[in-house]
C-alpha atoms as a PDB file:
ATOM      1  CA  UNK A   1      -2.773  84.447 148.755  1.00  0.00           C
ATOM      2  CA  UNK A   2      -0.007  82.679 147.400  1.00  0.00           C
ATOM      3  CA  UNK A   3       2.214  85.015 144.964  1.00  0.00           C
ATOM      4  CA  UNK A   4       2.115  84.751 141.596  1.00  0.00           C
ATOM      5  CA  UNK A   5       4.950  85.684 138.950  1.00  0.00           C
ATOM      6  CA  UNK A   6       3.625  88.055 136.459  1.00  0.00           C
ATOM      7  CA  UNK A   7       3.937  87.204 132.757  1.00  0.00           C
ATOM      8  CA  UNK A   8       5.620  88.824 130.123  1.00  0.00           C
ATOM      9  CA  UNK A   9       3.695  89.577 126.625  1.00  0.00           C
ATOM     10  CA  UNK A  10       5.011  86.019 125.426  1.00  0.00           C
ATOM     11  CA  UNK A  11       2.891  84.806 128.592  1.00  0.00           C
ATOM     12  CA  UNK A  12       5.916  83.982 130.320  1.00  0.00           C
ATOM     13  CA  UNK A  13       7.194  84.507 133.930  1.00  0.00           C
ATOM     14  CA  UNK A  14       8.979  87.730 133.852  1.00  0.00           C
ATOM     15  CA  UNK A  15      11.992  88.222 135.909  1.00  0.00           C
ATOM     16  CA  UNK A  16      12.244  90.075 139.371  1.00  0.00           C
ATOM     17  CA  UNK A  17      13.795  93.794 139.174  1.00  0.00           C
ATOM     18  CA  UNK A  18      15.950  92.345 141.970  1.00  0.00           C
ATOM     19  CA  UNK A  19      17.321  89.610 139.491  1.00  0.00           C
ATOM     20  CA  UNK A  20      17.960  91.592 136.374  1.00  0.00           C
ATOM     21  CA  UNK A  21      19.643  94.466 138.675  1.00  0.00           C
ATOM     22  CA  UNK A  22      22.026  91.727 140.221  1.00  0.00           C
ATOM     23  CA  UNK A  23      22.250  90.332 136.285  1.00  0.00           C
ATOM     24  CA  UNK A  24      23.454  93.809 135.174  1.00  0.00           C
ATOM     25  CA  UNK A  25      25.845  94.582 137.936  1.00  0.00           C
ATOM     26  CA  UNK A  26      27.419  91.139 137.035  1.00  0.00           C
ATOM     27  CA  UNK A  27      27.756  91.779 133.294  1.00  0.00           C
ATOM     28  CA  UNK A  28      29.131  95.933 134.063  1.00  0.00           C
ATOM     29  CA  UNK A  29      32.006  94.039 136.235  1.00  0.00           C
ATOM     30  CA  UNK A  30      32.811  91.549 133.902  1.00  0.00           C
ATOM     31  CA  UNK A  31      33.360  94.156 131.356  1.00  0.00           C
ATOM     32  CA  UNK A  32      35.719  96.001 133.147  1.00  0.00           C
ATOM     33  CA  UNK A  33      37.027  93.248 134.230  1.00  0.00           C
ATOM     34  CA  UNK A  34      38.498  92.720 130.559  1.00  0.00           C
ATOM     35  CA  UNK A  35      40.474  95.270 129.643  1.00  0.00           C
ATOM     36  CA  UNK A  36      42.490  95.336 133.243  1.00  0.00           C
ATOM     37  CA  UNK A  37      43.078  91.003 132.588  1.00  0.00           C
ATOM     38  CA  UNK A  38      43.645  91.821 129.063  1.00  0.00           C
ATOM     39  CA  UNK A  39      46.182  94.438 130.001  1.00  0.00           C
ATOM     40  CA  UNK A  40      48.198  91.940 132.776  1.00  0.00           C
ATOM     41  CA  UNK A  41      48.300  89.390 129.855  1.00  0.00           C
ATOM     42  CA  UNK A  42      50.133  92.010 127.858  1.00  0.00           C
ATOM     43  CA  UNK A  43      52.433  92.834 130.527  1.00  0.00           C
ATOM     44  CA  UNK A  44      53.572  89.389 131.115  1.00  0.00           C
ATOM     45  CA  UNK A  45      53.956  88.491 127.631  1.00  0.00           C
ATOM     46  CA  UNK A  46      56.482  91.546 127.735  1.00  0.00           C
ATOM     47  CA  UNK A  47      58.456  90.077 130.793  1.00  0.00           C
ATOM     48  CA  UNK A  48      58.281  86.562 130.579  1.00  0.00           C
ATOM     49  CA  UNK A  49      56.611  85.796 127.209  1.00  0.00           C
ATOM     50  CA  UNK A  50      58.419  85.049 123.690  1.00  0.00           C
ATOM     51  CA  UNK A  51      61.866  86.725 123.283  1.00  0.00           C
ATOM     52  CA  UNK A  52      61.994  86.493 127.259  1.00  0.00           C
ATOM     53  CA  UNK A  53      64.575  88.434 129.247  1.00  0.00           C
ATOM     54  CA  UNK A  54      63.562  91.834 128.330  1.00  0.00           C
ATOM     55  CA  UNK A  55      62.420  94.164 131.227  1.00  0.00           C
ATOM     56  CA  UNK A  56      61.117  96.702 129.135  1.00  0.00           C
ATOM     57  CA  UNK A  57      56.801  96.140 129.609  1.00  0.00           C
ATOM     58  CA  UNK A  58      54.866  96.846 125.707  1.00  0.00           C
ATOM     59  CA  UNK A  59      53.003 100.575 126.362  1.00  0.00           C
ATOM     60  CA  UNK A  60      49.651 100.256 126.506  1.00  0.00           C
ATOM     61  CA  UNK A  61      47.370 103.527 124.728  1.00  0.00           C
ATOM     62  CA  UNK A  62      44.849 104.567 126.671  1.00  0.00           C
ATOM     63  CA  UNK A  63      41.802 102.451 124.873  1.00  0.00           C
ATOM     64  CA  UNK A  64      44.055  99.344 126.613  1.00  0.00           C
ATOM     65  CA  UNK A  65      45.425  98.627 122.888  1.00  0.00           C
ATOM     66  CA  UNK A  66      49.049  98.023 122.380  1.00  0.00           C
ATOM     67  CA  UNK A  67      51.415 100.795 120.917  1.00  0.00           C
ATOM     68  CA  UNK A  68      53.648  99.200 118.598  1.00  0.00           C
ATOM     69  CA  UNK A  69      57.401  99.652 120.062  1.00  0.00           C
ATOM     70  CA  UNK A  70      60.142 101.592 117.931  1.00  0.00           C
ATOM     71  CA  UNK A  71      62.297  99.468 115.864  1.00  0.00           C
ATOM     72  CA  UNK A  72      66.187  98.809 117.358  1.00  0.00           C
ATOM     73  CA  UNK A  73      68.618 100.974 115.622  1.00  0.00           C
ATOM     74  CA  UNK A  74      70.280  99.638 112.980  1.00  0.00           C
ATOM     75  CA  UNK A  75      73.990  99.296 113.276  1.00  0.00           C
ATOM     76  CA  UNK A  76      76.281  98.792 111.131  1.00  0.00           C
ATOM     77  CA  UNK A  77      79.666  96.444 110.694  1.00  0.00           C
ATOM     78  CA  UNK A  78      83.111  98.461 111.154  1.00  0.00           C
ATOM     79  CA  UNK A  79      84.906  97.375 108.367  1.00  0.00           C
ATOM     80  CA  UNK A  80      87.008  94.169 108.496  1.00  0.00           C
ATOM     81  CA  UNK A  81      85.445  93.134 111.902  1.00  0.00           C
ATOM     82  CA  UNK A  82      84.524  90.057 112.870  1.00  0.00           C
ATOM     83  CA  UNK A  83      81.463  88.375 113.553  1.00  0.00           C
ATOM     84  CA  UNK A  84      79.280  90.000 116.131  1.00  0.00           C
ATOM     85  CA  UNK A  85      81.515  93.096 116.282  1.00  0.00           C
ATOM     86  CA  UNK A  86      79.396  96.100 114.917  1.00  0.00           C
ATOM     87  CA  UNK A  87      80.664  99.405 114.710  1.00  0.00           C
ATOM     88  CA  UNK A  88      79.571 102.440 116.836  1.00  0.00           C
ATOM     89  CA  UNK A  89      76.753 104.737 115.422  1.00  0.00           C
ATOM     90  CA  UNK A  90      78.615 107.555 116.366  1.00  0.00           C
ATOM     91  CA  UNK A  91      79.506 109.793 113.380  1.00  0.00           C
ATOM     92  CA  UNK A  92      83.528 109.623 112.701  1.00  0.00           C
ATOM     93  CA  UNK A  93      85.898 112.530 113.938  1.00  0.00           C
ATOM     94  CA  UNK A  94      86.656 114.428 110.764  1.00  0.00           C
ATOM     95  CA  UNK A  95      90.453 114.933 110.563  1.00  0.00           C
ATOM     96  CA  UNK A  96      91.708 118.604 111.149  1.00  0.00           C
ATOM     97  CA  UNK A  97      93.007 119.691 107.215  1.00  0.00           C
ATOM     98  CA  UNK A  98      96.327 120.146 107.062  1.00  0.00           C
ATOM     99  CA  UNK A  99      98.322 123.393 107.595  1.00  0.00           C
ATOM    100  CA  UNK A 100      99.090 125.193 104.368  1.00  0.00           C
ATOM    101  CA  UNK A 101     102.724 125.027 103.572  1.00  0.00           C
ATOM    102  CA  UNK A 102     103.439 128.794 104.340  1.00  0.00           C
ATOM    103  CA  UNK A 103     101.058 129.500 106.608  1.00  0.00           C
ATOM    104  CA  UNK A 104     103.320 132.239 109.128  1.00  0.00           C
ATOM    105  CA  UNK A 105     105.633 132.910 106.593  1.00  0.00           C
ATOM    106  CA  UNK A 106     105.571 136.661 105.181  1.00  0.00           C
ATOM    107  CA  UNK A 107     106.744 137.773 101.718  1.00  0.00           C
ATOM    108  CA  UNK A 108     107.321 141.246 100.677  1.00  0.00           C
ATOM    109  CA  UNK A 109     106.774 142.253  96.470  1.00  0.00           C
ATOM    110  CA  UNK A 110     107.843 145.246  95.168  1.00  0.00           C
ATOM    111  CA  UNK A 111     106.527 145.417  91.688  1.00  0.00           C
ATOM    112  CA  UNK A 112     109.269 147.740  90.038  1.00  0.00           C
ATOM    113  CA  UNK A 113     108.533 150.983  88.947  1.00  0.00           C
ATOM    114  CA  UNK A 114     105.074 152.868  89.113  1.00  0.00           C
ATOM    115  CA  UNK A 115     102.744 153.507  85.726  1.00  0.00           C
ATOM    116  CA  UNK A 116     102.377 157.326  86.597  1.00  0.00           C
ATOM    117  CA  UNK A 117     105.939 157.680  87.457  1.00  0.00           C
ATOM    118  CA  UNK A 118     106.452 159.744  84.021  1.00  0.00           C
ATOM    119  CA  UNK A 119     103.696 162.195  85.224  1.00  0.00           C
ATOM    120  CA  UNK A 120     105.974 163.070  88.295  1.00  0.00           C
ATOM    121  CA  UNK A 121     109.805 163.735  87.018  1.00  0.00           C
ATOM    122  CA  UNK A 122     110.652 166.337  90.022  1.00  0.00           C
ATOM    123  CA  UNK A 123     109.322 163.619  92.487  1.00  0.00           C
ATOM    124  CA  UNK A 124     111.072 160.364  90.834  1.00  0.00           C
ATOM    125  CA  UNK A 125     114.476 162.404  89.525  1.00  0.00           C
ATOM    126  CA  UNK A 126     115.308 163.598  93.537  1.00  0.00           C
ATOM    127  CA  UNK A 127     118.236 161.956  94.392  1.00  0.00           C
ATOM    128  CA  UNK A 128     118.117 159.590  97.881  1.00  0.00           C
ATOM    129  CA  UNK A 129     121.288 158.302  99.427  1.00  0.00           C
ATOM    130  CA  UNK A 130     121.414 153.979  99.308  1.00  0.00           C
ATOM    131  CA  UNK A 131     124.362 153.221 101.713  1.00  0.00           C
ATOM    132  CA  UNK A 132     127.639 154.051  99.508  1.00  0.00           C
ATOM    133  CA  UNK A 133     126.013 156.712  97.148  1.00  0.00           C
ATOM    134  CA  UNK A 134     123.050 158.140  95.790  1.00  0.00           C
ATOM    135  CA  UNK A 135     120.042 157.522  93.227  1.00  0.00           C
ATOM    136  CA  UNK A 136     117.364 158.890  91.834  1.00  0.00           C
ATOM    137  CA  UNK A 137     114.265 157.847  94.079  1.00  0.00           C
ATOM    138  CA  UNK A 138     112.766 155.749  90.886  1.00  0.00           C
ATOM    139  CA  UNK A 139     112.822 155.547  87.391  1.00  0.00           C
ATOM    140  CA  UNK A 140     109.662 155.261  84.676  1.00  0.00           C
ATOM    141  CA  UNK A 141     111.221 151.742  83.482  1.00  0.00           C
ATOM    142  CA  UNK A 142     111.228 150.926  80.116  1.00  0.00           C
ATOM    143  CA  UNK A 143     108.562 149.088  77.410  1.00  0.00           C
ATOM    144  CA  UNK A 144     108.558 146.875  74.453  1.00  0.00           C
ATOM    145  CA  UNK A 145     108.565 149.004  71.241  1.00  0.00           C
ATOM    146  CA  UNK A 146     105.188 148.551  70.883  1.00  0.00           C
ATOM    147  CA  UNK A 147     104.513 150.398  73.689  1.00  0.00           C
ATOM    148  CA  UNK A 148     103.681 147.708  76.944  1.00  0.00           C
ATOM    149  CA  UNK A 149     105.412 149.658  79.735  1.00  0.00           C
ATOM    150  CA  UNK A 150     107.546 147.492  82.212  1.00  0.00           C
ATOM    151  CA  UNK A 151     105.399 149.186  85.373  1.00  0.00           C
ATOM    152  CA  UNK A 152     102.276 147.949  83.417  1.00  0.00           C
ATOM    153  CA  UNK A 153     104.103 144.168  83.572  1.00  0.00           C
ATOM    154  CA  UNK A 154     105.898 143.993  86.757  1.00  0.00           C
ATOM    155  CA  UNK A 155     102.451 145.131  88.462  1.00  0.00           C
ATOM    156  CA  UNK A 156     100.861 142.180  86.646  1.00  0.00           C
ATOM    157  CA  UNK A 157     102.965 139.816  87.808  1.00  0.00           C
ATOM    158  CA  UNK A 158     103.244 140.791  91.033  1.00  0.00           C
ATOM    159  CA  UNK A 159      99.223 140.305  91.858  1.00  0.00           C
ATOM    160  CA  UNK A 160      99.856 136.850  89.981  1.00  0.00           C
ATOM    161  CA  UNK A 161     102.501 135.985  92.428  1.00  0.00           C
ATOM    162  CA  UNK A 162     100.666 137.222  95.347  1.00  0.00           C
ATOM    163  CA  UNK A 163      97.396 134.821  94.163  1.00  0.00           C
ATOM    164  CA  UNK A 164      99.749 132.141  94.049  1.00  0.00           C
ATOM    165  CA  UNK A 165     101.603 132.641  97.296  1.00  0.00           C
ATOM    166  CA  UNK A 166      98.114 133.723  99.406  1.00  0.00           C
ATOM    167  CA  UNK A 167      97.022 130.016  98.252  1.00  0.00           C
ATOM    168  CA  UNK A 168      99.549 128.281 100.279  1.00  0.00           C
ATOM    169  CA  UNK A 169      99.417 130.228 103.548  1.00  0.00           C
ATOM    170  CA  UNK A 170     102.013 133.084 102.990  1.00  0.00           C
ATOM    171  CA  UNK A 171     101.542 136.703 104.347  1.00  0.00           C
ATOM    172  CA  UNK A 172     101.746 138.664 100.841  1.00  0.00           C
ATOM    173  CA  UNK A 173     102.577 142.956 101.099  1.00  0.00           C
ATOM    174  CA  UNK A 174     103.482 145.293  98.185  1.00  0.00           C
ATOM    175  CA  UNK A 175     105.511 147.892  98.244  1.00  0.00           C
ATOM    176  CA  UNK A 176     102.950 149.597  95.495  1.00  0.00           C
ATOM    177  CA  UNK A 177      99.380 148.357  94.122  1.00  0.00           C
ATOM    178  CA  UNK A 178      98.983 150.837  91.461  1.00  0.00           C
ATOM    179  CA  UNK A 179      97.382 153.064  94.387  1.00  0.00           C
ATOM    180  CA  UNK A 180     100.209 155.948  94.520  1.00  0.00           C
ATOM    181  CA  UNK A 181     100.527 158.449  92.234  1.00  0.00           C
ATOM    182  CA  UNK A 182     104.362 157.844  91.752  1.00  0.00           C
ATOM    183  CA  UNK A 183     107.157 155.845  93.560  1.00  0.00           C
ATOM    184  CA  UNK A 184     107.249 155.275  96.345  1.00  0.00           C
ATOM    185  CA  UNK A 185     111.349 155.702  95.835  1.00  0.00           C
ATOM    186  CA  UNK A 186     114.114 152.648  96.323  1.00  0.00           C
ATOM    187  CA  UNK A 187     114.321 153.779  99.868  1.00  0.00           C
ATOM    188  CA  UNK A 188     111.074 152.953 100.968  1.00  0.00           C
ATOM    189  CA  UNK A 189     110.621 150.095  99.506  1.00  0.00           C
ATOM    190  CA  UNK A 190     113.700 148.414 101.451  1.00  0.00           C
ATOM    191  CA  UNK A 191     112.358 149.945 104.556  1.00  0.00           C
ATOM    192  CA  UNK A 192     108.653 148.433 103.494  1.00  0.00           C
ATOM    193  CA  UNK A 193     110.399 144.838 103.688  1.00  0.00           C
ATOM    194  CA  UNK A 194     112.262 145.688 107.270  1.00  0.00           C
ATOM    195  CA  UNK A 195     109.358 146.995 108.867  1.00  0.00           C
ATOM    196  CA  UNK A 196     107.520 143.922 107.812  1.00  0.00           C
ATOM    197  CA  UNK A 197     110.253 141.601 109.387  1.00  0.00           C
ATOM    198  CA  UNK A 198     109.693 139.715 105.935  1.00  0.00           C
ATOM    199  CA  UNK A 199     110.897 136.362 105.174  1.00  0.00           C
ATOM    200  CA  UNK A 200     111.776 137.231 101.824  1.00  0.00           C
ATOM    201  CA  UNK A 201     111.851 139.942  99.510  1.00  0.00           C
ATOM    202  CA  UNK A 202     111.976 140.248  95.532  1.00  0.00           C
ATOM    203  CA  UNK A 203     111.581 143.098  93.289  1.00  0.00           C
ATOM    204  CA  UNK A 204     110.159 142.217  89.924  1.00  0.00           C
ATOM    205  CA  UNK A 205     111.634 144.290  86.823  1.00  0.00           C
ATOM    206  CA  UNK A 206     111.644 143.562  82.679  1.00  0.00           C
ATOM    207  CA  UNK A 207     115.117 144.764  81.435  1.00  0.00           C
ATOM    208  CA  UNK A 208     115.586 147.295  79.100  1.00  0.00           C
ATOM    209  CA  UNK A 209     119.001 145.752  76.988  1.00  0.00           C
ATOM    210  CA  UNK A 210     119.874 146.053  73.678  1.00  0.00           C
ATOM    211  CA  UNK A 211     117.641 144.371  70.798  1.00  0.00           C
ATOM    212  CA  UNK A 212     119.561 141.090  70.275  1.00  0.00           C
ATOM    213  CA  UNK A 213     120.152 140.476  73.810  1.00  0.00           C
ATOM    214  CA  UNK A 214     117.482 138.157  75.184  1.00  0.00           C
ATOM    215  CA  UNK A 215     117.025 135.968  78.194  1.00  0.00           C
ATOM    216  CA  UNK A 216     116.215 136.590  82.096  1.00  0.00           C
ATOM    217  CA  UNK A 217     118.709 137.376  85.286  1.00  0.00           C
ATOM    218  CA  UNK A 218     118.495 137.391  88.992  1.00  0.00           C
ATOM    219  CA  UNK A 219     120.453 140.224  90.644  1.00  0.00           C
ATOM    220  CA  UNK A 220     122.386 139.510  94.025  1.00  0.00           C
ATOM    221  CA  UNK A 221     123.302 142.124  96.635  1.00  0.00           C
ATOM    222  CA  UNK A 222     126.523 142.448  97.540  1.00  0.00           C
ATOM    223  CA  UNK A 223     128.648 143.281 100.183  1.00  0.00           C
ATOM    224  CA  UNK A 224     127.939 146.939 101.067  1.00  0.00           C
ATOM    225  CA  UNK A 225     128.863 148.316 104.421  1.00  0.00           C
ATOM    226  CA  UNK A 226     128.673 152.319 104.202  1.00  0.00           C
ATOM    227  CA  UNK A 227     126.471 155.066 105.157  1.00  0.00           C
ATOM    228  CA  UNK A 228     124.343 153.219 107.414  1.00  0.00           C
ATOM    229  CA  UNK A 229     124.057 150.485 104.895  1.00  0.00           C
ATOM    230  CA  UNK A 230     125.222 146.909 106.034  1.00  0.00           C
ATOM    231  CA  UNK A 231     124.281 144.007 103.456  1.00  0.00           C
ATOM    232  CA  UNK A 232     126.351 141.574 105.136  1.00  0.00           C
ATOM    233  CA  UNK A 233     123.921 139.294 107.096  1.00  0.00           C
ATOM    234  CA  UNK A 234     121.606 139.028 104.262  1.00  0.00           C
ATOM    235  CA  UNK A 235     124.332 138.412 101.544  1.00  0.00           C
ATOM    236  CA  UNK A 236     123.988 134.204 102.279  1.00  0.00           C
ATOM    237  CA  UNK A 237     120.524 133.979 102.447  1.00  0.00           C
ATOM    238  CA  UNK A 238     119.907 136.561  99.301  1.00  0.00           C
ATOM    239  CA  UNK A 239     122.366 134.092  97.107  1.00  0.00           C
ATOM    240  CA  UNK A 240     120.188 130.816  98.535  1.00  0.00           C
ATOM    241  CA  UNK A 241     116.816 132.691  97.393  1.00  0.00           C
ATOM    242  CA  UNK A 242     118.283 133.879  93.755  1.00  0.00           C
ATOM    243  CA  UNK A 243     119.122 130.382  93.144  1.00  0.00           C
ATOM    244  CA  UNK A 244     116.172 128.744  93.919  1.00  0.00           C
ATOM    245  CA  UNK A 245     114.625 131.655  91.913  1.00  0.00           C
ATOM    246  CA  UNK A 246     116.619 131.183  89.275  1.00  0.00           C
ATOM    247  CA  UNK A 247     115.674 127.404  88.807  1.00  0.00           C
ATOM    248  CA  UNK A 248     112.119 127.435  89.487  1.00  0.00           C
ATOM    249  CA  UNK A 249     112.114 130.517  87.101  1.00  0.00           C
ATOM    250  CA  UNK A 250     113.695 128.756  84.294  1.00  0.00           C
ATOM    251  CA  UNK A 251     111.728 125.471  85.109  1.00  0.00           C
ATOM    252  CA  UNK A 252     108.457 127.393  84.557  1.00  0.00           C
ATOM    253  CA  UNK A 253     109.023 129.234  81.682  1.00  0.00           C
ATOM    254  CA  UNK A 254     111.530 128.072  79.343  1.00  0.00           C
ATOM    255  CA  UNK A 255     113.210 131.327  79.503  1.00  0.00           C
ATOM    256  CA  UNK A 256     117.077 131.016  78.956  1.00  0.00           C
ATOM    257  CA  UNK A 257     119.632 132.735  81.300  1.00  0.00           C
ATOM    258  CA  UNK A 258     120.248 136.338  80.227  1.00  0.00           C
ATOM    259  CA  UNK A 259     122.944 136.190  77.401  1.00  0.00           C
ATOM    260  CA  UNK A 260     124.535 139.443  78.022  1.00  0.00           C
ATOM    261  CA  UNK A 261     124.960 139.179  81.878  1.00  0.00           C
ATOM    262  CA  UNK A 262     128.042 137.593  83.911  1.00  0.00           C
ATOM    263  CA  UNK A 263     128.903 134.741  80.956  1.00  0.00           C
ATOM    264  CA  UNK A 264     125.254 133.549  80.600  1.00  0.00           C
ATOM    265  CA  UNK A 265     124.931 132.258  84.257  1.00  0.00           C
ATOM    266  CA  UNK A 266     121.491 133.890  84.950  1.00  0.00           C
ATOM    267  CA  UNK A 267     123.191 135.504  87.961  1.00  0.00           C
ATOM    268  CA  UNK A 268     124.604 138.937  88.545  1.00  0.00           C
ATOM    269  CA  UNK A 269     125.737 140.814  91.432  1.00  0.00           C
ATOM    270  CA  UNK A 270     125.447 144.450  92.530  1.00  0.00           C
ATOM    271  CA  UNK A 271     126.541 146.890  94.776  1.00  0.00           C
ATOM    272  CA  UNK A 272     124.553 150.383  93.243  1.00  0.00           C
ATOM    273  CA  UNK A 273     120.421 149.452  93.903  1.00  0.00           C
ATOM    274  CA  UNK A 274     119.115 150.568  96.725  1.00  0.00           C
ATOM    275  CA  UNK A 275     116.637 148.446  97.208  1.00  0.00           C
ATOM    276  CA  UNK A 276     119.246 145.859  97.516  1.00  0.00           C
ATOM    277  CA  UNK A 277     121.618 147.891  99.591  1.00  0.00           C
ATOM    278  CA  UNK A 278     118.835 149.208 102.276  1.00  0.00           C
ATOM    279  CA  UNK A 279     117.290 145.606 103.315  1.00  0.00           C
ATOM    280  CA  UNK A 280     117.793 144.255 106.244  1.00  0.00           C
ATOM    281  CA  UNK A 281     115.855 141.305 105.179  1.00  0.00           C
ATOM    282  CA  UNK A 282     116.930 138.436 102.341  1.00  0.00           C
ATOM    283  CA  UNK A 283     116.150 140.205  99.477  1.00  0.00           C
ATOM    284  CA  UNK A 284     116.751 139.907  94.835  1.00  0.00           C
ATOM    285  CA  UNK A 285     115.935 141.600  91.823  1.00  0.00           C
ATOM    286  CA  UNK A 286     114.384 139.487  89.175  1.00  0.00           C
ATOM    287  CA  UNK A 287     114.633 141.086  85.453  1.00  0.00           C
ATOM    288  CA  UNK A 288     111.687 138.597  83.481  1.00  0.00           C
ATOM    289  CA  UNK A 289     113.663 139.098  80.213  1.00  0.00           C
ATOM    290  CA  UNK A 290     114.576 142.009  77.926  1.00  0.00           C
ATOM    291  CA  UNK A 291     111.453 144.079  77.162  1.00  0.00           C
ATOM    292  CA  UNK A 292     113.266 145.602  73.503  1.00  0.00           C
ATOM    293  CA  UNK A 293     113.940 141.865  72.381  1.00  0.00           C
ATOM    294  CA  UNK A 294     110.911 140.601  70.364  1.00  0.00           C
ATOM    295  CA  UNK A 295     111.364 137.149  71.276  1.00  0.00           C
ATOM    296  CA  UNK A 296     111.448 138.055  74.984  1.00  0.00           C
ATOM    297  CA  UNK A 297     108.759 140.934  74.427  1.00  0.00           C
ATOM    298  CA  UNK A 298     106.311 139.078  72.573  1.00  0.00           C
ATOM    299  CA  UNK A 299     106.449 136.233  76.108  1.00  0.00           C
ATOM    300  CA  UNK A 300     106.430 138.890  78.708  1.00  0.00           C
ATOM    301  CA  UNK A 301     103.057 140.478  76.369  1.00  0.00           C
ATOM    302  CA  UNK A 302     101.422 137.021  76.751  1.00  0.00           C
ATOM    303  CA  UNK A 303      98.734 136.702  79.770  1.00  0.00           C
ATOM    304  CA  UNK A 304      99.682 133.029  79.783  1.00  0.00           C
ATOM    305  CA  UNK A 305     103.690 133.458  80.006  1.00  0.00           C
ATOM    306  CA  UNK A 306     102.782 136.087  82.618  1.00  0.00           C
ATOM    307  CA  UNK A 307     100.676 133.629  85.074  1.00  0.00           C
ATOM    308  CA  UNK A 308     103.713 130.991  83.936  1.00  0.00           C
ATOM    309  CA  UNK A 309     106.440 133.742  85.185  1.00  0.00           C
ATOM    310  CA  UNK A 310     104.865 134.528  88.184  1.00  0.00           C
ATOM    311  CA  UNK A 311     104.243 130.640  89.190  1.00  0.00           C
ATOM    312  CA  UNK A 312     108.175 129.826  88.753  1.00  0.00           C
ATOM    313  CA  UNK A 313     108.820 133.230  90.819  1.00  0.00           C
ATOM    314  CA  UNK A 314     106.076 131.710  93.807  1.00  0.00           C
ATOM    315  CA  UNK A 315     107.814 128.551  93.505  1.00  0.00           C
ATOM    316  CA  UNK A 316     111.592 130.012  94.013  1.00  0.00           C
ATOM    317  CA  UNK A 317     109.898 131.706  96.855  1.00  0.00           C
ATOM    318  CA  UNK A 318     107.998 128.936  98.426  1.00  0.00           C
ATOM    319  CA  UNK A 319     111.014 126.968  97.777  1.00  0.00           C
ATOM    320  CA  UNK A 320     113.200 129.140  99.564  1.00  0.00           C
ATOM    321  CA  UNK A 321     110.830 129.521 102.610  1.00  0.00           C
ATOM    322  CA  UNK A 322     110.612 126.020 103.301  1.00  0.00           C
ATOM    323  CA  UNK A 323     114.079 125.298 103.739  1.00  0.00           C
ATOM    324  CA  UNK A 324     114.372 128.516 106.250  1.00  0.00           C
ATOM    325  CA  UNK A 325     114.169 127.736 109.905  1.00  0.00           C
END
């Protein structure tokens, strides 16, 4: 019986099972054939395509789209290079900030005098022995006549100078901070400087002179060699400090040399202060100005004259330090 193709419901010949298998195998590889073609295209675009001569193939996600690539880094032109020179992204070394000017130098203040010193009179009257005689181990000071003790002052300045000084480096120690309850006396504050191998020493004071003397002094050791004293090595370097004390002083404030001192030269020299006659280290008074002149008292009262003393006493300092080897 010869074989006859059954008919679909359109009445015609319906295909084999055999046909449409083979028809859907063909159309299943064809499909994956795609994505794998698809992806070689890709590739070769990468290698050999537009923009040729990279090596880098495009990623591919894992649907078989492409993943767009990261932009280059921008760089940027060094300054005043030429074309096709472009600088390196690296970030620039930042330069190591200079070394303050008196960084490893060390400075020794005595602020004169102590603000309780008139609570202790047994402690501050005893006498000490400074070389070729003796003292008392402090004194109270003296104060304007309205009352603004010279301790009260000299303590004043002295943290002013130390702010000042701290700024540019220097190694700043007191003999007193207002934290004793008197003193400590003259001899102790020379040893305070010589333990502390200081590079200079000064001991601020207001003077105490008659009413129509005005103006401000340095005081100079002298020459003492007695009693274990022996001023001679510092004697130079002392003189070098008051001078450049003595200007920068002046410079600052406006204050005129002392007018009833050694002819109105702003300089005197002594041989009877302990302080001066103990130190083993270049050492000077400083008197600010006469605390019983009104002109000088109504300055040395003022906040702002104060911060302007103790700048031109930093800067006789600083000025002395740096010239030191």
């Amino acid at each position: 019986m010869p074989f006859e193709h059954p008919l679909d419901k359109y009445g015609r010949p319906a295909r084999s099972a055999s046909r449409g298998a083979r028809a859907a195998t063909l159309v299943v590889v064809l499909a994956a054939l795609v994505p794998v073609c698809f992806a070689g295209w890709l590739g070769w675009q990468a290698v050999f395509g537009k923009g040729g001569g990279s090596r880098a193939a495009a990623a591919i996600s894992q649907d078989g789209r492409p993943v767009p690539a990261r932009p280059a880094p921008t760089r940027t032109p060094a300054a005043g290079a030429g074309a096709g020179t472009a600088a390196s992204s690296a970030p620039a070394a930042v330069p190591r900030a200079a070394a303050l000017p008196l960084a490893g130098k060390v400075v020794v203040i005595d602020p004169g005098h102590n603000p309780d010193n008139y609570q202790h009179p047994d402690q501050v009257n005893a006498l000490v022995r400074v070389g070729n005689g003796s003292k008392a181990c402090d004194t109270t000071g003296t104060e304007t006549d309205a009352g603004y003790p010279e301790a009260d002052f000299t303590l004043d300045v002295a943290r002013r100078v130390r702010a000042v000084l701290q700024a540019e480096g220097a190694k700043v120690i007191f003999t007193q901070d207002g934290n004793l309850p008197w003193g400590p006396c003259v001899t102790q504050r020379a040893e305070i400087g010589n333990a502390a191998h200081a590079d200079a020493a000064i001991s601020i004071h207001g003077d105490g002179a008659g009413a129509d003397d005005y103006g401000f002094h340095v005081i100079l050791p002298a020459v003492v060699v007695a009693g274990g004293a022996d001023t001679r090595p510092i004697v130079g370097p002392s003189r070098t400090l008051g001078l450049d004390l003595r200007s920068a002083f002046h410079s600052a404030t406006g204050e005129p040399f002392a007018t009833y001192i050694n002819g109105g030269t702003g300089l005197d020299v002594r041989s009877d202060l302990g302080g001066l006659n103990l130190s083993t280290v270049p050492k000077v008074f400083i008197e600010c100005g006469n605390m019983r002149n009104a002109t000088d008292a109504g300055r040395m009262t003022s906040a702002s004259w104060r911060q302007r003393a103790a700048q031109g006493i930093a800067s006789g300092l600083s000025a002395f330090l740096l010239h030191q080897n």
